[in-house]
Protein backbone atom coordinates (compact mmCIF):
# COMPACT_ATOMS: atom_id res chain seq x y z
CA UNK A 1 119.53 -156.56 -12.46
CA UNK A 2 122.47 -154.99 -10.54
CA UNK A 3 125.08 -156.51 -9.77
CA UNK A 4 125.28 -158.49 -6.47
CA UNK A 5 128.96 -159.75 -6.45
CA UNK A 6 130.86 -159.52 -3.12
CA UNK A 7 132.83 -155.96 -3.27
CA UNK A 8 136.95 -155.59 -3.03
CA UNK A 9 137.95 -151.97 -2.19
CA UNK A 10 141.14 -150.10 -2.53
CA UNK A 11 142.75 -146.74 -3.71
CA UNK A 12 144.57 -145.93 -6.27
CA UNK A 13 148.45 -147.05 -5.77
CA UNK A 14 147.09 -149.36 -2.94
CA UNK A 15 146.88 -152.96 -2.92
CA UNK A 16 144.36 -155.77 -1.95
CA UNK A 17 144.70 -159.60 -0.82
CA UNK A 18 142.74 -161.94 -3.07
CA UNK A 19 141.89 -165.51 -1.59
CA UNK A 20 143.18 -168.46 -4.27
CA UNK A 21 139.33 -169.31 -4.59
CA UNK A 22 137.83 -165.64 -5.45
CA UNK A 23 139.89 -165.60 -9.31
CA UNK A 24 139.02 -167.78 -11.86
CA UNK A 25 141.47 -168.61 -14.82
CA UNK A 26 139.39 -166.12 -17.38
CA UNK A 27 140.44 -163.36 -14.12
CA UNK A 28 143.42 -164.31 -14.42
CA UNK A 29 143.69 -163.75 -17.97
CA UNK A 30 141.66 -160.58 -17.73
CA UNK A 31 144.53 -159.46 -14.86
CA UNK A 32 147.21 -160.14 -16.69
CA UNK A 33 146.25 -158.25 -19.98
CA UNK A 34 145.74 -155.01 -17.64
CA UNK A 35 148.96 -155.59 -15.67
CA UNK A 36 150.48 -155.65 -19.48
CA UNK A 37 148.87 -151.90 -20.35
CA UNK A 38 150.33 -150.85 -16.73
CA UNK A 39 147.25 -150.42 -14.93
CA UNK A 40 147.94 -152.82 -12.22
CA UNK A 41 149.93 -155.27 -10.61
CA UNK A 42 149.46 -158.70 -9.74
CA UNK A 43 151.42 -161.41 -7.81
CA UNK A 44 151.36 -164.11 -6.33
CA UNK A 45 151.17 -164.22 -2.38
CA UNK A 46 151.41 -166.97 0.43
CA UNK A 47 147.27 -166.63 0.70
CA UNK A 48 146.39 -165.81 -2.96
CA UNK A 49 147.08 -163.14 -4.55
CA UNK A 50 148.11 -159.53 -3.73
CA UNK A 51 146.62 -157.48 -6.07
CA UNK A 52 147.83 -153.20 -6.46
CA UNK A 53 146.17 -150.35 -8.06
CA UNK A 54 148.33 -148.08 -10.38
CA UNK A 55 146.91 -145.16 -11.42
CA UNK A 56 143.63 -146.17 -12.16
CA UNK A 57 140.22 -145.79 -10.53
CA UNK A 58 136.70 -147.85 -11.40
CA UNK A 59 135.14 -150.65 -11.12
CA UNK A 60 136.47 -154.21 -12.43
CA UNK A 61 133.56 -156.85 -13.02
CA UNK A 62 135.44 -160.14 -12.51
CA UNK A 63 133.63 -163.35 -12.03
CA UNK A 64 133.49 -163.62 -8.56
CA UNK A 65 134.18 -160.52 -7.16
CA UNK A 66 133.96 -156.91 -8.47
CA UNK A 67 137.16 -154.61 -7.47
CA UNK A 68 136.25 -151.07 -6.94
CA UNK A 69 139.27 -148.95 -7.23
CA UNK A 70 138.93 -145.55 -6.05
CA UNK A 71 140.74 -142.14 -6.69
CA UNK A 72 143.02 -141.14 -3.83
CA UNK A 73 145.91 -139.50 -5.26
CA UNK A 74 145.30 -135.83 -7.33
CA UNK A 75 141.83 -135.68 -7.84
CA UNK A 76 139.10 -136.52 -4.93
CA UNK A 77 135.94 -138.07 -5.01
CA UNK A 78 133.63 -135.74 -5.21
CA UNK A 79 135.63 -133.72 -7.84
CA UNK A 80 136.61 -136.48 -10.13
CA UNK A 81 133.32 -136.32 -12.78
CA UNK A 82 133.62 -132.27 -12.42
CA UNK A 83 136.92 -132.79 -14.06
CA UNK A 84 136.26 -135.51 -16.31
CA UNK A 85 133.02 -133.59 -17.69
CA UNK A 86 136.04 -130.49 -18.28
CA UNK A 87 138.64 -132.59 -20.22
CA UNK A 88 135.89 -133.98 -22.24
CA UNK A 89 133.78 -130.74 -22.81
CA UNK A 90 130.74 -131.90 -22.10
CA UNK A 91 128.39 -130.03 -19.65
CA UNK A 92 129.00 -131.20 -15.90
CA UNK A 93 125.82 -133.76 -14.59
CA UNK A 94 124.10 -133.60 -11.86
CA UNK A 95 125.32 -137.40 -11.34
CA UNK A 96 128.89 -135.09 -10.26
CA UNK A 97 128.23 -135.82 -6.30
CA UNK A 98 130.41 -137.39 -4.12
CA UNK A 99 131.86 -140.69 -4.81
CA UNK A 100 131.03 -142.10 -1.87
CA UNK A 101 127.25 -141.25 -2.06
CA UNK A 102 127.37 -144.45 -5.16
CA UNK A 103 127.96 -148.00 -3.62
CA UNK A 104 129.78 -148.33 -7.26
CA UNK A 105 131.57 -145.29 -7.22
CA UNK A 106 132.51 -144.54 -10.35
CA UNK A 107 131.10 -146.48 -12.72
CA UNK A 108 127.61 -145.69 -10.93
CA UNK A 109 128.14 -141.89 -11.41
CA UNK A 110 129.12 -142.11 -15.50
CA UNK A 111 125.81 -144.51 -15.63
CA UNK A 112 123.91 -142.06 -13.72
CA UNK A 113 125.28 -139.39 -16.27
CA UNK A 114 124.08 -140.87 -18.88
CA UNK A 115 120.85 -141.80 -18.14
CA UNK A 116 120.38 -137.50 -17.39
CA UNK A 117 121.74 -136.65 -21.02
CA UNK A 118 118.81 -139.48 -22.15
CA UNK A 119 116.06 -138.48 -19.97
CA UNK A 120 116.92 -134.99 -21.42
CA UNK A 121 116.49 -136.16 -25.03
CA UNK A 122 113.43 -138.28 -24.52
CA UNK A 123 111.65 -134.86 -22.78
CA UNK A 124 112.51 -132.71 -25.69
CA UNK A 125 112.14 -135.84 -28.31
CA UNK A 126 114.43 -138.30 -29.70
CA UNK A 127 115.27 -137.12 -33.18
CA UNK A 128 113.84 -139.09 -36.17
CA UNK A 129 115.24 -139.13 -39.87
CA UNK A 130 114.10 -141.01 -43.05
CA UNK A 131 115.27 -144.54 -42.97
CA UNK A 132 114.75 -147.09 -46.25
CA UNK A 133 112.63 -149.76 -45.90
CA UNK A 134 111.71 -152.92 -48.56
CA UNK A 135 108.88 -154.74 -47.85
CA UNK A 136 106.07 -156.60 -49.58
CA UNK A 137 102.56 -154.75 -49.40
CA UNK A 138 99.12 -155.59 -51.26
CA UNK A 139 99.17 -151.79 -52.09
CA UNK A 140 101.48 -148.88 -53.82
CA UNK A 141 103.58 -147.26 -51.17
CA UNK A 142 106.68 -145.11 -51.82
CA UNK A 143 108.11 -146.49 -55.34
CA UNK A 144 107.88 -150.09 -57.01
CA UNK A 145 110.41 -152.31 -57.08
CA UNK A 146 110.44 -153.09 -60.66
CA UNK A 147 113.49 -155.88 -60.57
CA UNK A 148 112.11 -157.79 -57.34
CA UNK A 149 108.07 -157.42 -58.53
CA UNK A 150 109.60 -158.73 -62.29
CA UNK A 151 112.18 -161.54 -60.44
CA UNK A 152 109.92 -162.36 -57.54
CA UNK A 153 106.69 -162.05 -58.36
CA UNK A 154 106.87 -162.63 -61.91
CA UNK A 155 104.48 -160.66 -63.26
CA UNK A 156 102.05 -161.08 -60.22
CA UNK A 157 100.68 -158.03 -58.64
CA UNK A 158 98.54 -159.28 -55.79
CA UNK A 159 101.72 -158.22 -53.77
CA UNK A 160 103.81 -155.41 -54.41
CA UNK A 161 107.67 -155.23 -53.52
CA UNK A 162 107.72 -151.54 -52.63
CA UNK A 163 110.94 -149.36 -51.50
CA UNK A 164 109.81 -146.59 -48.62
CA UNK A 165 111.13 -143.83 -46.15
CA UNK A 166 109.49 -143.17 -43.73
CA UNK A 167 110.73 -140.75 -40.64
CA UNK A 168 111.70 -143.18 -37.90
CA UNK A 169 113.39 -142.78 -34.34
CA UNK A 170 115.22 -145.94 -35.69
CA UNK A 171 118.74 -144.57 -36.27
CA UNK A 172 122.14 -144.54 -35.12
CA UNK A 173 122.36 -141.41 -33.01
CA UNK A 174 119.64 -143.25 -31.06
CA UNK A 175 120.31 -146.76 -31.10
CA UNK A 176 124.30 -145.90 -29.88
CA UNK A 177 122.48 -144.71 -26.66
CA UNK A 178 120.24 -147.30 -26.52
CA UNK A 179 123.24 -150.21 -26.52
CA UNK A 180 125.06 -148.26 -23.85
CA UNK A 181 122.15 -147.94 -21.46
CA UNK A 182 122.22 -152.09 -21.72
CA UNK A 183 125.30 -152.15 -20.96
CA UNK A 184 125.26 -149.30 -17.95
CA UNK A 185 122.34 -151.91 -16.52
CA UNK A 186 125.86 -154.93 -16.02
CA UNK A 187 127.95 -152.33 -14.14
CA UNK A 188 125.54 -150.84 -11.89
CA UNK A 189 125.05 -151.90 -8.18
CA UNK A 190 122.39 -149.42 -7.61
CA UNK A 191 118.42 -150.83 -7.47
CA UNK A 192 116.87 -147.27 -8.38
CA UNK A 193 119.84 -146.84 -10.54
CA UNK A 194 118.94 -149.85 -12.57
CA UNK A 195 115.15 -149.32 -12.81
CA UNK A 196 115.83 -146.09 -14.46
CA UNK A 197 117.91 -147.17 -16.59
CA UNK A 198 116.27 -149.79 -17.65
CA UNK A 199 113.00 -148.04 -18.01
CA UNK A 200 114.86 -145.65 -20.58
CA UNK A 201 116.69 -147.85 -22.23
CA UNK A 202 113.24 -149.83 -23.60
CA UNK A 203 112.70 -146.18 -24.83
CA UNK A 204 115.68 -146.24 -27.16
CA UNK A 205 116.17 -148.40 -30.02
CA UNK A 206 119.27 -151.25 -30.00
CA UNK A 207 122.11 -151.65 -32.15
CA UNK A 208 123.14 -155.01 -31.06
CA UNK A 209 126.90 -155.28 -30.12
CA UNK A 210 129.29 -152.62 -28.25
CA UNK A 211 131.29 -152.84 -30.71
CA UNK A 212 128.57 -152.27 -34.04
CA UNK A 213 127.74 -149.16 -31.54
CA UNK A 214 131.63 -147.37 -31.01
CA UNK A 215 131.91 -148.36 -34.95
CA UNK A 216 128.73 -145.94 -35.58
CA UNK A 217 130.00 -143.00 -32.72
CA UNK A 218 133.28 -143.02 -34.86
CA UNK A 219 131.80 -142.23 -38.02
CA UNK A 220 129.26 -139.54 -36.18
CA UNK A 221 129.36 -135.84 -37.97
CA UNK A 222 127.61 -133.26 -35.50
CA UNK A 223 125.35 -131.21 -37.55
CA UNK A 224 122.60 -128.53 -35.91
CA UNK A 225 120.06 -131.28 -36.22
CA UNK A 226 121.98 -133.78 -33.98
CA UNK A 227 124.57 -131.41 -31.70
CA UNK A 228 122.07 -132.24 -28.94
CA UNK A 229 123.05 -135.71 -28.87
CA UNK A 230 126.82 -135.15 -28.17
CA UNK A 231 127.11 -134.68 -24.47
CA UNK A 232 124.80 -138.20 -24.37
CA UNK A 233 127.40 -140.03 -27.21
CA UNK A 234 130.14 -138.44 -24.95
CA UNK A 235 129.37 -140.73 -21.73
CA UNK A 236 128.06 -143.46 -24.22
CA UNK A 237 131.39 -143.99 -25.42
CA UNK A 238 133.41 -143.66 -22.50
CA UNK A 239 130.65 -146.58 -20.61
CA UNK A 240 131.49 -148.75 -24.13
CA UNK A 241 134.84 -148.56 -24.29
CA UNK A 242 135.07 -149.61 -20.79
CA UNK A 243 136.52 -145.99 -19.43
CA UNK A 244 138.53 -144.46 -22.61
CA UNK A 245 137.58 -141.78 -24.86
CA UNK A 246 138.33 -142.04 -28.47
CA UNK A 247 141.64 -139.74 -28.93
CA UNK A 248 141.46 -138.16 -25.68
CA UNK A 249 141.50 -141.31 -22.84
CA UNK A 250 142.84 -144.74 -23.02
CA UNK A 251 141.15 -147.37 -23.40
CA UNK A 252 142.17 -150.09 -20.55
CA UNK A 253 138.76 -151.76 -19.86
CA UNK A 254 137.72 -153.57 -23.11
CA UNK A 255 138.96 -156.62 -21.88
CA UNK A 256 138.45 -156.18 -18.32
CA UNK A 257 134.34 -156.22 -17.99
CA UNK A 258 134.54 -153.06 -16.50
CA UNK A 259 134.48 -149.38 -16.38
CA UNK A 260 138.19 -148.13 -15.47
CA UNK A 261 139.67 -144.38 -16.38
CA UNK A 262 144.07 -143.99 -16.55
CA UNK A 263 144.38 -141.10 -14.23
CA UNK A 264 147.63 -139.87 -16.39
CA UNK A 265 146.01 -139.55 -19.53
CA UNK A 266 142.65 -137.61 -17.88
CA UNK A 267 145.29 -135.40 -16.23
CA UNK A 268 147.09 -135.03 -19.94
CA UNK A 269 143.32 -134.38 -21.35
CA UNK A 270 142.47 -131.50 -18.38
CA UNK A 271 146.28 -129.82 -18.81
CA UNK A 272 145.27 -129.86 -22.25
CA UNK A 273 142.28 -127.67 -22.09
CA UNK A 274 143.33 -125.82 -18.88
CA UNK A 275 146.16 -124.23 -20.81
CA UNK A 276 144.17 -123.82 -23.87
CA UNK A 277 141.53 -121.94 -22.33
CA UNK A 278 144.13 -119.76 -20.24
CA UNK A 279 146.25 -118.85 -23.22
CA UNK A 280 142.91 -118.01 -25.45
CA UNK A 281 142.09 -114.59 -24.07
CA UNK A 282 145.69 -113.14 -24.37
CA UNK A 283 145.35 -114.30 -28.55
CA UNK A 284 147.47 -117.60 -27.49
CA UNK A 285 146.34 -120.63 -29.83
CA UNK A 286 147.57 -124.88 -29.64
CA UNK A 287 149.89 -125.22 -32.52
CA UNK A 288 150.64 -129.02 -33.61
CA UNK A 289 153.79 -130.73 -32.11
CA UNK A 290 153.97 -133.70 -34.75
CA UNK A 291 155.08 -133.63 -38.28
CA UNK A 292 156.69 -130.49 -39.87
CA UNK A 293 157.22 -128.98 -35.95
CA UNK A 294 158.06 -132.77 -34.67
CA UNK A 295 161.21 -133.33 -32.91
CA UNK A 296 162.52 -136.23 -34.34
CA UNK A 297 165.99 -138.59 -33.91
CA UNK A 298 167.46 -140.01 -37.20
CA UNK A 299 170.12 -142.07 -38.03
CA UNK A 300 170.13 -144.62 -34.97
CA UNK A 301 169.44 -148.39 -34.91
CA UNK A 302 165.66 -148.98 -35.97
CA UNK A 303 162.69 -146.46 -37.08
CA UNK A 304 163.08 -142.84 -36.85
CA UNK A 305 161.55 -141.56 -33.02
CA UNK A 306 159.39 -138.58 -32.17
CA UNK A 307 159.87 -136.26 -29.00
CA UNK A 308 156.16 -134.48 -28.69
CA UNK A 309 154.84 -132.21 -25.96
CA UNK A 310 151.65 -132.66 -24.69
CA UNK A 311 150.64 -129.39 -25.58
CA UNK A 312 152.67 -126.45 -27.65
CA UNK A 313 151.36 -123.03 -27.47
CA UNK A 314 152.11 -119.98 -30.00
CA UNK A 315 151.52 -116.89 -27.50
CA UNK A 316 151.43 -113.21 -28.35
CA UNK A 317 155.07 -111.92 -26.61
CA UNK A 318 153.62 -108.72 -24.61
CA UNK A 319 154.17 -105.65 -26.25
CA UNK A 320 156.09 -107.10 -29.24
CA UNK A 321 154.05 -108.27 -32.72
CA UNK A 322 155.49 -111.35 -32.70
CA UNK A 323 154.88 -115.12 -31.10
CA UNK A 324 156.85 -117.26 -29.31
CA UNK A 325 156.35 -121.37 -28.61
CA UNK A 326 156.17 -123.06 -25.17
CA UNK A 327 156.55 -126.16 -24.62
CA UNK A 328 153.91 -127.65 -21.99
CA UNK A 329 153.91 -131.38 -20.25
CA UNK A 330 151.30 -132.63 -17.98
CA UNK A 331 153.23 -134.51 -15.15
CA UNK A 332 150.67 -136.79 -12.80
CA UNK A 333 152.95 -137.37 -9.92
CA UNK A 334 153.44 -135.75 -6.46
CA UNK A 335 155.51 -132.82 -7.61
CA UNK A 336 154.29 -131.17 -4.68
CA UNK A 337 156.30 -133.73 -2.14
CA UNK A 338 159.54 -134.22 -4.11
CA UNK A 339 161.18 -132.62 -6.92
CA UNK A 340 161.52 -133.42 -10.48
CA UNK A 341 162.74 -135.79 -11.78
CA UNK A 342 166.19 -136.21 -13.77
CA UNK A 343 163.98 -137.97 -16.72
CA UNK A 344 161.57 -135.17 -16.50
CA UNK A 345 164.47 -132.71 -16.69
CA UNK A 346 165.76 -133.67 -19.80
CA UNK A 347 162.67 -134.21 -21.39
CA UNK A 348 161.77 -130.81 -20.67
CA UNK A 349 165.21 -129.62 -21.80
CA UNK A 350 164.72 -131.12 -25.15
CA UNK A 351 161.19 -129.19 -25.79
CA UNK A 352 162.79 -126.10 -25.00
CA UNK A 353 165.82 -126.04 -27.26
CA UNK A 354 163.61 -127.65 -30.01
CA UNK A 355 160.69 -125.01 -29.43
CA UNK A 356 162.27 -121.93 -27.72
CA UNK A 357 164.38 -119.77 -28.82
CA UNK A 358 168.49 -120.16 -28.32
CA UNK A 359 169.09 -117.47 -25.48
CA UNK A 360 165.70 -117.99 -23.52
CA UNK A 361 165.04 -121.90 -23.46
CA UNK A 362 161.70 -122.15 -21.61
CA UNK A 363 158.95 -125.28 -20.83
CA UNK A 364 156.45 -125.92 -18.29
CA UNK A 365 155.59 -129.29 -16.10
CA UNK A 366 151.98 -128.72 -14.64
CA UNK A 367 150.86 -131.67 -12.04
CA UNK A 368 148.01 -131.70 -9.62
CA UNK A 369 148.62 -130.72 -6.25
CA UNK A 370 145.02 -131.01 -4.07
CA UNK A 371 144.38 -128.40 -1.93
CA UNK A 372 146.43 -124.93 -3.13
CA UNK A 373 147.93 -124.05 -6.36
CA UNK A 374 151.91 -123.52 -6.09
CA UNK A 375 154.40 -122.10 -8.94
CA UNK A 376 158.38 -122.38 -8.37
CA UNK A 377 161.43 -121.93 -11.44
CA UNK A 378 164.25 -124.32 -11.99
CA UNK A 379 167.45 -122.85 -13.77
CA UNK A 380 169.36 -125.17 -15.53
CA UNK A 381 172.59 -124.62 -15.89
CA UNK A 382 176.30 -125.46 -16.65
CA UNK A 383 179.50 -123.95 -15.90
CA UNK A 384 179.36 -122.18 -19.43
CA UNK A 385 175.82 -121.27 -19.66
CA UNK A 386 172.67 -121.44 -18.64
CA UNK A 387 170.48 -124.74 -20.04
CA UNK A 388 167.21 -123.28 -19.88
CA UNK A 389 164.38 -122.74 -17.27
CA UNK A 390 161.66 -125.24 -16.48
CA UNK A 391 158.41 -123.62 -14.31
CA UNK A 392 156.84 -126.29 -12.42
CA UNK A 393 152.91 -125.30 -11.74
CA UNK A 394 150.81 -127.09 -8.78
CA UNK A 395 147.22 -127.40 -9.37
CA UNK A 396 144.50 -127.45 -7.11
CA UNK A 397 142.45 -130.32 -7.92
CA UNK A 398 140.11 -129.60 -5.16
CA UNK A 399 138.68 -126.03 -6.79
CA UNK A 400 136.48 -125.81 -10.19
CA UNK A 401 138.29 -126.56 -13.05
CA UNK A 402 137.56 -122.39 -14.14
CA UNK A 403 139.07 -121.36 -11.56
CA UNK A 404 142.24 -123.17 -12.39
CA UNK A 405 142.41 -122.12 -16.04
CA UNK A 406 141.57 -118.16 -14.66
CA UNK A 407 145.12 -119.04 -12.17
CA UNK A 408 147.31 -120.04 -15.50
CA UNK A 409 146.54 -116.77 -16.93
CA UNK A 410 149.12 -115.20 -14.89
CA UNK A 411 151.19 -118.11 -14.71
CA UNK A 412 151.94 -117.35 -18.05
CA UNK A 413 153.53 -114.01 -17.97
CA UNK A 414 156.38 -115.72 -15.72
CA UNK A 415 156.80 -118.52 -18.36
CA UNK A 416 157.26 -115.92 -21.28
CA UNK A 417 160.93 -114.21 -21.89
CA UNK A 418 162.27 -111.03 -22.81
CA UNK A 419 161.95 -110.45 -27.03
CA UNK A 420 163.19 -113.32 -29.45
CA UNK A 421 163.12 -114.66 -32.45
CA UNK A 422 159.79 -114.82 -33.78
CA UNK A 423 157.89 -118.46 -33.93
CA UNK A 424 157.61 -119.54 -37.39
């Protein structure tokens, strides 16, 4: 049944008065282990509690209330699943409508999605594979159990223990999407929303626990007889994990009864592949920024610390035969209403003399910026040189995702420098 809890609404970086009676003390628990990953903020007020949004959007299933937090910063509404289907590379649903057209926003929307990528499957046939089976039968079927007929039976054969395989629909690429369509059902506030589901999920077998479920999607190896499936294990996991993506999002929602995505690391995830697919036609390629190419600080008080890019690209130098590195940061603040900030500076600074060569020190910042793209340069510099050159790009989070990558292309020709040192 959907859920029927009165409704708290605010945006992202906005906050929300909560009477002393509408959080329990499990809420408050719940609260304070999300205020502790930096998703929001509580407090105490003269009526309650105030409660503010960080950069977070979803829905939050407490007790008494359910808190629908709603994207109102970079990307909007009815873009948000368009670019959440890109960073995850999985094929854009038709669930990708505004977010206002779902009372639940967007928890209703990744349910919706998911129930699509099943529907799909079920039309073209869930996929069935030879699962092992004991049982006792009055007949020979599949291959004797010699040690449980000699043990068990002793001697008797008016029962045989047999061992069998028999092609079932009975395994885990199924029953993963079958425990996330029960749990899709909890989050839902939608009555035709939850019939569906529900109706498809009696389709699909169960495999008990969320947790017994993400345990199977980790160990998943996509082969040609079960590549179908991913797109539906892609929204499966996000729904169980309560809004993260295994080594792409965070996870923030496991404890929280809820479905809730971190803005920052969705924007990392989309920067990711943005610059990726920019730098691919012009022979560019993601290099790793950890171990042997890690920037790393030794000899201070503790463990040895890591500066890492977000992304590092090797790209072709135009009309030379050799490749150069640059450095590239996704940045989700308003870069397009103030400048950047000292922090970001230096961490920028450090990429580019550990990455670029010594007499053209380039890195990039990209942030969103709704409604135009923008591009401007800042020189760093001293009184005896010049520091290096940071080139700050604005994108516009209100056009397709393709037509942002297609714009980096030629942002990239004013990031690259006159001939260096090759890249190793």
């Amino acid at each position: 049944m959907p859920d029927r809890r009165p409704e708290v609404r605010l945006g992202e970086y906005e906050s929300a008065e909560l009477g002393p009676d509408q959080l329990t003390a499990r809420d408050l628990d719940r609260l304070n282990a999300l205020q502790a990953r930096g998703c929001l903020t509580l407090i105490t007020a003269r009526a309650g509690w105030r409660l503010k949004a960080e950069a977070t959007v979803g829905v939050l299933a407490l007790d008494r209330v359910r808190l629908l937090i709603e994207p109102k910063f970079a990307i909007p509404g009815e873009q948000l699943m368009t670019w959440l289907a890109y960073a995850l590379h999985t094929p854009v649903p038709t669930a990708a409508r505004r977010w206002s057209t779902a009372p639940d926003g967007y928890a209703d929307l990744v349910a919706a999605a998911l129930l699509e990528e099943c529907e799909k499957l079920l039309r073209e046939g869930l996929r069935r594979d030879y699962v092992r089976h004991q049982s006792l039968e009055p007949v020979l079927r599949g291959r004797l159990d010699v040690a449980a007929q000699a043990t068990r039976r002793f001697g008797q054969l008016d029962q045989l223990h047999v061992r069998t395989f028999d092609r079932e629909a009975d395994i885990w690429d199924n029953r993963v999407l079958g425990t996330a369509l029960k749990a899709a059902l909890g989050l839902t506030t939608d009555s035709r929303l939850a019939r569906s589901l529900h109706g498809v999920a009696d389709a699909f077998p169960d495999s008990g626990t969320p947790a017994t479920a993400l345990r199977a999607l980790e160990r998943t190896q996509y082969t040609r007889l079960n590549a179908r499936y991913r797109p539906a294990h892609t929204w499966a996991r996000l729904l169980l994990r309560g809004g993260g993506v295994s080594d792409l999002l965070t996870d923030h929602g496991t404890t929280a009864g809820g479905l809730l995505l971190a803005m920052p690391a969705l924007w990392e995830a989309v920067v990711r592949r943005l610059a990726t697919d920019a730098a691919t036609p012009h022979g560019g390629r993601p290099v790793p920024s950890n171990g042997g190419t890690g920037i790393t600080v030794r000899g201070d008080l503790g463990s040895t610390s890591t500066f890492r890019p977000d992304l590092l690209l090797n790209l072709p130098h135009p009309g030379m035969d050799h490749h150069t590195l640059l450095p590239i940061d996704a940045k989700y603040k308003r870069y397009d209403r103030h400048g950047v900030s000292a922090g970001d500076i230096h961490q920028l600074l450090t990429y580019s003399a550990g990455y670029t060569p010594a007499e053209a020190p380039s890195a990039v910042i990209v942030h969103p910026q709704p409604g135009g793209y923008a591009r401007r340069t800042l020189r760093i510099g001293s009184p005896q040189r010049g520091l290096g050159v940071i080139h700050v790009l604005g994108i516009d989070t209100h056009a397709p995702p393709e037509r942002a990558s297609a714009w980096m292309r030629t942002a990239y020709n004013a990031a690259q420098q006159p001939p260096c040192r090759p890249a190793r």
